[in-house]
Protein backbone atom coordinates (compact mmCIF):
# COMPACT_ATOMS: atom_id res chain seq x y z
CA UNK A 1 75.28 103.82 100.64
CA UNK A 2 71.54 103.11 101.32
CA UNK A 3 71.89 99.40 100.26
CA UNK A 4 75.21 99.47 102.50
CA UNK A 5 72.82 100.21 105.42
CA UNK A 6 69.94 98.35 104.56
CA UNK A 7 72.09 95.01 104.50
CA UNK A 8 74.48 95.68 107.35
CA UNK A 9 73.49 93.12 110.48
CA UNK A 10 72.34 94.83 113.83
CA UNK A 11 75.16 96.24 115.31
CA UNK A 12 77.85 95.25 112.13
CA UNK A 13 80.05 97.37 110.49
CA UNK A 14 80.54 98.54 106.72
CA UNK A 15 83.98 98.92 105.67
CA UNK A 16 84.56 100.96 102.47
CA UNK A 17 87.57 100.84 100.94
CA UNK A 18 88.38 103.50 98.01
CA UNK A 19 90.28 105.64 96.26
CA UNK A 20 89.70 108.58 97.35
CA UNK A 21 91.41 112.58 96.85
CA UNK A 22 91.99 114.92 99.64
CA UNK A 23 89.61 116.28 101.65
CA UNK A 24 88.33 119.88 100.63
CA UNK A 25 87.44 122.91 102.75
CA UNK A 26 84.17 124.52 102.13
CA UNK A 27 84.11 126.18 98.49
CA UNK A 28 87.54 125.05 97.86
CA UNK A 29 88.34 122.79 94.65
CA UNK A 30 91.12 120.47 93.42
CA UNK A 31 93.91 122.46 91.56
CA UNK A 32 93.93 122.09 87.37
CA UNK A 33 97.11 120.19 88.18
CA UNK A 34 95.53 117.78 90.83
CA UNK A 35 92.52 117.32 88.60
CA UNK A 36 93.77 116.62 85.11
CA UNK A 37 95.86 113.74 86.89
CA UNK A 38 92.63 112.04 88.69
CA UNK A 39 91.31 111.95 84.84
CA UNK A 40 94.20 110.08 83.72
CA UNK A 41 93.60 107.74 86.50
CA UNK A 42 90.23 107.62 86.17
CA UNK A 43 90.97 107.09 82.21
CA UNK A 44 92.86 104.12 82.74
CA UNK A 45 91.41 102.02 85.35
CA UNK A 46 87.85 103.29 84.26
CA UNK A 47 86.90 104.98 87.79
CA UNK A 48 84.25 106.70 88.59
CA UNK A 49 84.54 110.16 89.69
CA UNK A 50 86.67 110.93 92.72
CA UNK A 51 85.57 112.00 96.51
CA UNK A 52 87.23 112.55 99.56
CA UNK A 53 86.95 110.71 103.05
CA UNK A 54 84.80 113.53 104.61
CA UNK A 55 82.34 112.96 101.55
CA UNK A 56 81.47 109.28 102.25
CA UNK A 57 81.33 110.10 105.63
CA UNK A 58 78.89 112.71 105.01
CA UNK A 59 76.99 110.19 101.81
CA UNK A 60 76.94 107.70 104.67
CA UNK A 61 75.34 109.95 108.06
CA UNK A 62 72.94 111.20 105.02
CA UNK A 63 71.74 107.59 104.30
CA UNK A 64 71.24 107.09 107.87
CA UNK A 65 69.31 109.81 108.71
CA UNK A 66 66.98 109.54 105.70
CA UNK A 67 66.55 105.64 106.81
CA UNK A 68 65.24 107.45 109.97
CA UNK A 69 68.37 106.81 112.27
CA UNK A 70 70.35 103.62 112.50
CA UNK A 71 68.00 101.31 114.58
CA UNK A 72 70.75 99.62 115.76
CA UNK A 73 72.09 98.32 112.67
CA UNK A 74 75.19 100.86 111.28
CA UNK A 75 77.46 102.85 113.75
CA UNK A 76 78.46 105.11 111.98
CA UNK A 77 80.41 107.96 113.84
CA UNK A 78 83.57 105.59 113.75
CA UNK A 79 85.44 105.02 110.88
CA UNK A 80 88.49 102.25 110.65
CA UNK A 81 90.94 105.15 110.09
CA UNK A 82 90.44 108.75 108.17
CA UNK A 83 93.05 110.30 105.44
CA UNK A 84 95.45 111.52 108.17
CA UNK A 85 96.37 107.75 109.55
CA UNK A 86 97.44 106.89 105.97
């Protein structure tokens, strides 16, 4: 995500587009069922491990505010659409 912000123009966008699992509520995991299918998945197209929208989102605001804010170059409290307008 860092290099996603360092290279986005002033005022440009990053798009991110991903597999991604549902998002979790706090302390909550994917069932055994949900889980062991991601692992095929991940098995046969040789993914990396699985997150949910609300995790980038949160990877992403991290990046920022480690960078020290956005300075202009990432807005990032908009997204091009979240899990529920799939």
């Amino acid at each position: 995500m860092s290099e996603l912000a360092r290279v986005c123009a002033p005022g440009g966008h990053v798009i991110v587009v991903t597999w991604c699992h549902r998002v979790l509520r706090p302390g909550e995991s994917l069932t055994p069922d949900e889980a062991a299918l991601l692992d095929r998945i991940c098995e046969a197209y040789y993914l990396p491990a699985w997150c949910s929208v609300a995790d980038y989102q949160k990877l992403f605001g991290e990046t920022v505010r480690r960078a020290g804010g956005d300075g202009g170059r990432a807005k990032h409290d908009r997204y091009v659409c979240n899990a529920e307008e799939l």
